[in-house]
PDB file of N, CA and C in Angstrom:
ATOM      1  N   UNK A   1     111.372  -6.934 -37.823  1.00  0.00           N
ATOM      2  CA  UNK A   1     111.503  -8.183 -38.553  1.00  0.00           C
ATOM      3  C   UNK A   1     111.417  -9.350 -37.564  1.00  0.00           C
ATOM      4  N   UNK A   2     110.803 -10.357 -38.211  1.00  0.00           N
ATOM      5  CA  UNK A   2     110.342 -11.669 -37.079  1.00  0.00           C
ATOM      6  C   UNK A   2     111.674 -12.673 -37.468  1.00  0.00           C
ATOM      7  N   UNK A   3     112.300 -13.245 -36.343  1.00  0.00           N
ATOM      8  CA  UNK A   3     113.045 -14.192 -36.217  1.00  0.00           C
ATOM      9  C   UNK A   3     112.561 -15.314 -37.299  1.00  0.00           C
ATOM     10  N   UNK A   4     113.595 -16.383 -37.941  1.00  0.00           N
ATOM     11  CA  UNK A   4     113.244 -17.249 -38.831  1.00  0.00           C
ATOM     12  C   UNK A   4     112.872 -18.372 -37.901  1.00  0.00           C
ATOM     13  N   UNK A   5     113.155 -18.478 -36.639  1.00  0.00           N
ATOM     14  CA  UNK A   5     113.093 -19.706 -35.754  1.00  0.00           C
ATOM     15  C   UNK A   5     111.669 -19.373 -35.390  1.00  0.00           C
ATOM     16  N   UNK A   6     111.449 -18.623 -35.239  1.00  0.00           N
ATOM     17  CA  UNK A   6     109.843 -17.997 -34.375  1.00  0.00           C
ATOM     18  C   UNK A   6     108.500 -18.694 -36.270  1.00  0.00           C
ATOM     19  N   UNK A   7     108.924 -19.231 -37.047  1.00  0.00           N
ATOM     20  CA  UNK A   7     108.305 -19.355 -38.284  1.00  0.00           C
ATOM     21  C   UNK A   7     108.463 -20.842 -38.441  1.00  0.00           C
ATOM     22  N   UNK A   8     107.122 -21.858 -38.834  1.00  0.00           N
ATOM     23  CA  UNK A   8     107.153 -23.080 -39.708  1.00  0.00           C
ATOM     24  C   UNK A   8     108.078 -22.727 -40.701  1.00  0.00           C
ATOM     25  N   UNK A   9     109.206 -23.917 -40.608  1.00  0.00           N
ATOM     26  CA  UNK A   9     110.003 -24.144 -41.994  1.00  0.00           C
ATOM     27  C   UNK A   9     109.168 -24.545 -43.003  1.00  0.00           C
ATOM     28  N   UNK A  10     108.180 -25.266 -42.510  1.00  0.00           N
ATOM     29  CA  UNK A  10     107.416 -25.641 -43.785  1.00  0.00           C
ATOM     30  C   UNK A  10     106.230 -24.556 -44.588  1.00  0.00           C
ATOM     31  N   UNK A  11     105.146 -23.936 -44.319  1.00  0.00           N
ATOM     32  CA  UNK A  11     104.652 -23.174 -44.679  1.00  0.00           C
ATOM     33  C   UNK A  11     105.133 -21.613 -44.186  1.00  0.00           C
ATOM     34  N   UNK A  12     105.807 -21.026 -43.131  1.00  0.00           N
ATOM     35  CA  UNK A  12     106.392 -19.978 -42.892  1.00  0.00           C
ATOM     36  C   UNK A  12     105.111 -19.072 -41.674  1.00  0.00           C
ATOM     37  N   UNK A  13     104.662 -20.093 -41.398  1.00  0.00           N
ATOM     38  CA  UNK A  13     103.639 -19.411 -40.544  1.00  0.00           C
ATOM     39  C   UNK A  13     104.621 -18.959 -39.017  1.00  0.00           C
ATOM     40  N   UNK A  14     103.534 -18.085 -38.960  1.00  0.00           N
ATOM     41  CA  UNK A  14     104.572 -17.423 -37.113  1.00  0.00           C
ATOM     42  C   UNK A  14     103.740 -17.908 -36.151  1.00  0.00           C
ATOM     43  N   UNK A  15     104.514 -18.473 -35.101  1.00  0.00           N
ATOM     44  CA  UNK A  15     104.723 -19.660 -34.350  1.00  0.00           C
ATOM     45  C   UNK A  15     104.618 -18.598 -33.139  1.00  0.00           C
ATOM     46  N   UNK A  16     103.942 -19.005 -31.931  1.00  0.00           N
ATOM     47  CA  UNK A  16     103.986 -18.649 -30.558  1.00  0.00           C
ATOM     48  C   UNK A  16     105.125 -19.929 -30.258  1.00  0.00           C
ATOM     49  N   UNK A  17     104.791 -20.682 -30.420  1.00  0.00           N
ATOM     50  CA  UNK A  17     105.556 -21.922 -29.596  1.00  0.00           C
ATOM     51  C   UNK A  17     106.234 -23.117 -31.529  1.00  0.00           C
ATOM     52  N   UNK A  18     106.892 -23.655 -31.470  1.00  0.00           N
ATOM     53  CA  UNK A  18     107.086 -24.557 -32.476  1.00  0.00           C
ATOM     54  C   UNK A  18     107.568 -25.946 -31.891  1.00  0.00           C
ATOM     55  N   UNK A  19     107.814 -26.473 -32.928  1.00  0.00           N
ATOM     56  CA  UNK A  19     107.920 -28.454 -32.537  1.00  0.00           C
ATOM     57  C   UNK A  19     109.045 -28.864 -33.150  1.00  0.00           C
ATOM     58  N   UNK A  20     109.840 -28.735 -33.024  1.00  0.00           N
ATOM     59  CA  UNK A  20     111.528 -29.144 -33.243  1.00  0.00           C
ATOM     60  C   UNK A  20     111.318 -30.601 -33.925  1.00  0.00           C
ATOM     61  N   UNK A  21     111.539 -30.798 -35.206  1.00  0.00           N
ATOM     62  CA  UNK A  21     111.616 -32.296 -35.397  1.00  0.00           C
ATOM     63  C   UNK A  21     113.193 -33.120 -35.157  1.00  0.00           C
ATOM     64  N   UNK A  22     113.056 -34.356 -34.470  1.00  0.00           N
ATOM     65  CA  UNK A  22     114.394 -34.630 -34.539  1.00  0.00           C
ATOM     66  C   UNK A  22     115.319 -35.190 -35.783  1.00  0.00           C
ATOM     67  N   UNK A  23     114.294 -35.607 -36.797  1.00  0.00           N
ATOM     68  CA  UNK A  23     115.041 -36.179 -37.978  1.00  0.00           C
ATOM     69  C   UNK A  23     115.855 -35.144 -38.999  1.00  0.00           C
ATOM     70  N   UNK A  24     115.062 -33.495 -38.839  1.00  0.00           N
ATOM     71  CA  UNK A  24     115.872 -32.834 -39.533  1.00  0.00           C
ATOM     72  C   UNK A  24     116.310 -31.713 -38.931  1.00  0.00           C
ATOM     73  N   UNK A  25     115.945 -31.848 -37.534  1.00  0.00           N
ATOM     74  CA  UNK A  25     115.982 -30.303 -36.641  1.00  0.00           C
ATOM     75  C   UNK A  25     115.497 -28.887 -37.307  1.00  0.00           C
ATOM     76  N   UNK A  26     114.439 -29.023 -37.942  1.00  0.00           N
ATOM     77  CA  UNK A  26     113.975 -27.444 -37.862  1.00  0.00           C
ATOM     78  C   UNK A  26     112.767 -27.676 -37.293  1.00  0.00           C
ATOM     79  N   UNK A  27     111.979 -26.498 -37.119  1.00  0.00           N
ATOM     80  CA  UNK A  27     111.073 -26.089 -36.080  1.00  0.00           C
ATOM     81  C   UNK A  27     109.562 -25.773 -37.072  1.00  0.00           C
ATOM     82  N   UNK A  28     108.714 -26.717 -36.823  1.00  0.00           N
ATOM     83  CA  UNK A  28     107.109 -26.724 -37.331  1.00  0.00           C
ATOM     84  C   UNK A  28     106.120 -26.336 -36.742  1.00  0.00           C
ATOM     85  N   UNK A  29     104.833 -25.854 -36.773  1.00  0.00           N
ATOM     86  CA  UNK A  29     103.902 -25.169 -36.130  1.00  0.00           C
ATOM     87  C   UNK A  29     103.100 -26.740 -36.487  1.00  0.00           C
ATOM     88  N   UNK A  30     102.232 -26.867 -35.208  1.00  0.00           N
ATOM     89  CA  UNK A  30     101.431 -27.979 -34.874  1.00  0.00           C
ATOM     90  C   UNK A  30     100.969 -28.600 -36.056  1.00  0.00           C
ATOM     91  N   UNK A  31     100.658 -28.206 -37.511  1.00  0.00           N
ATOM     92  CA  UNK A  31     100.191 -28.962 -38.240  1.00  0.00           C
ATOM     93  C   UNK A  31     100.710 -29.940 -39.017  1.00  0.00           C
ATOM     94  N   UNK A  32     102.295 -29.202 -39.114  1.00  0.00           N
ATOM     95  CA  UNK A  32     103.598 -29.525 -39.814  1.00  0.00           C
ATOM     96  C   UNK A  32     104.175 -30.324 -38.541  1.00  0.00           C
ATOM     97  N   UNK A  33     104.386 -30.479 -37.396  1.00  0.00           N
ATOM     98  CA  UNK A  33     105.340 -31.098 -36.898  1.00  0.00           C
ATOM     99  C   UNK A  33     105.507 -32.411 -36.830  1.00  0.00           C
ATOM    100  N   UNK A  34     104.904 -33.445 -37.423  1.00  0.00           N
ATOM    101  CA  UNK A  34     104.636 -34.738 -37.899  1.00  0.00           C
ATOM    102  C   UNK A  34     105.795 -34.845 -39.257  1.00  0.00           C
ATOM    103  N   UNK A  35     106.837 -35.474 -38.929  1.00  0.00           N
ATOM    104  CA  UNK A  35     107.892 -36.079 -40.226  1.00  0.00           C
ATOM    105  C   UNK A  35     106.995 -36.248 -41.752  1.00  0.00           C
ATOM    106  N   UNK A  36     106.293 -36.598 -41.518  1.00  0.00           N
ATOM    107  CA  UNK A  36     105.271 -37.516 -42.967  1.00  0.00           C
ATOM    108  C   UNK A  36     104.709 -35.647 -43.234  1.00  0.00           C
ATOM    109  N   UNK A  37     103.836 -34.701 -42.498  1.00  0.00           N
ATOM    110  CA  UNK A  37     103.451 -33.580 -42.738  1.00  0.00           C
ATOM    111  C   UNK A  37     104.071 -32.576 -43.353  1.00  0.00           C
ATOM    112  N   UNK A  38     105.522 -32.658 -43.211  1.00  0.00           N
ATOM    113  CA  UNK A  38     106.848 -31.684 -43.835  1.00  0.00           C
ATOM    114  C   UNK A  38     107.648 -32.234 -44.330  1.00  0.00           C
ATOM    115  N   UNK A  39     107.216 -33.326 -45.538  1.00  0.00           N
ATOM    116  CA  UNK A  39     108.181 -33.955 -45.931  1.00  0.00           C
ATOM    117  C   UNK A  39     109.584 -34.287 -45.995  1.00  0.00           C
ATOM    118  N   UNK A  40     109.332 -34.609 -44.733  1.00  0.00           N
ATOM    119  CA  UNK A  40     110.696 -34.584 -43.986  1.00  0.00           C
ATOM    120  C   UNK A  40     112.264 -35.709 -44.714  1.00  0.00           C
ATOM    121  N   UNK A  41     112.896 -35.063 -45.373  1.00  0.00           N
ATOM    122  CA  UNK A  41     114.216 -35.708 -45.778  1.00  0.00           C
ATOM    123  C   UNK A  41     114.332 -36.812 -45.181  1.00  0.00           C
ATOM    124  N   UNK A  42     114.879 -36.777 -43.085  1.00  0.00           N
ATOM    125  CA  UNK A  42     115.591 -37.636 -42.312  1.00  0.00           C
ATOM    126  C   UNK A  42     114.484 -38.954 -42.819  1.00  0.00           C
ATOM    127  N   UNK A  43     113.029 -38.488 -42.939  1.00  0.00           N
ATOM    128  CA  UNK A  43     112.386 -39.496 -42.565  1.00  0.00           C
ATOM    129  C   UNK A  43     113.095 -40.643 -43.457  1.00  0.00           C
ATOM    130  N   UNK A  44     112.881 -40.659 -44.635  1.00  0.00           N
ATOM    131  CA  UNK A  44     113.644 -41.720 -45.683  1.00  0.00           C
ATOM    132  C   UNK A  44     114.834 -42.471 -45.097  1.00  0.00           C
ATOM    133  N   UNK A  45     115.634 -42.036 -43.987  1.00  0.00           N
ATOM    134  CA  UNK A  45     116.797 -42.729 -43.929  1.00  0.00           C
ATOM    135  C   UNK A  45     116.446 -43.331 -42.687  1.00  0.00           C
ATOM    136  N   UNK A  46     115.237 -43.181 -41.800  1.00  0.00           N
ATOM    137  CA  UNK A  46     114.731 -43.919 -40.720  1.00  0.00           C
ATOM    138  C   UNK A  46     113.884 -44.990 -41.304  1.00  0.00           C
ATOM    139  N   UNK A  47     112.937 -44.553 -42.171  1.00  0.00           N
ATOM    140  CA  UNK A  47     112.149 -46.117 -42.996  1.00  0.00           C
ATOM    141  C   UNK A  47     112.998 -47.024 -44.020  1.00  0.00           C
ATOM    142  N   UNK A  48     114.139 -46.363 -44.409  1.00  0.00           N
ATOM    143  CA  UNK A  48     114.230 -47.273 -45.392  1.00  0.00           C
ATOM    144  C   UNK A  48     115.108 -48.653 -44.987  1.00  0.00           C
ATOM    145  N   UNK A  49     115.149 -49.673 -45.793  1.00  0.00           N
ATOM    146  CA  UNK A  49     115.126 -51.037 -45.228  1.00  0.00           C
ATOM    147  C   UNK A  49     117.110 -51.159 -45.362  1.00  0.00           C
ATOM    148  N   UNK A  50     117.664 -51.735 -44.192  1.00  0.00           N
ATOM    149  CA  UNK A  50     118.898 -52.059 -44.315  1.00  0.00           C
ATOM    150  C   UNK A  50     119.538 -52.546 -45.387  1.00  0.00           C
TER     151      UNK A  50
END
């Protein structure tokens, strides 16, 4: 069985290497690791206006 960290949170692909996002801390494979690409939750609370 393959580790869940070794896998895109977002599509579940298996990862040699992954990309840690900092807004929600899980781990994306190069296509996903862009906030806007994995619809990333944190992102909303970094754009949205004071």
């Amino acid at each position: 069985m393959v580790n869940d960290s070794k896998r895109c949170a977002y599509c579940n692909k298996l990862m040699a290497f992954g990309f840690r996002c900092s807004h929600c801390n899980k781990r994306f494979c190069v296509r996903h690791r862009l906030p806007e690409k994995h619809e990333c939750p944190g992102l909303q609370d970094v754009t949205s206006p004071i």
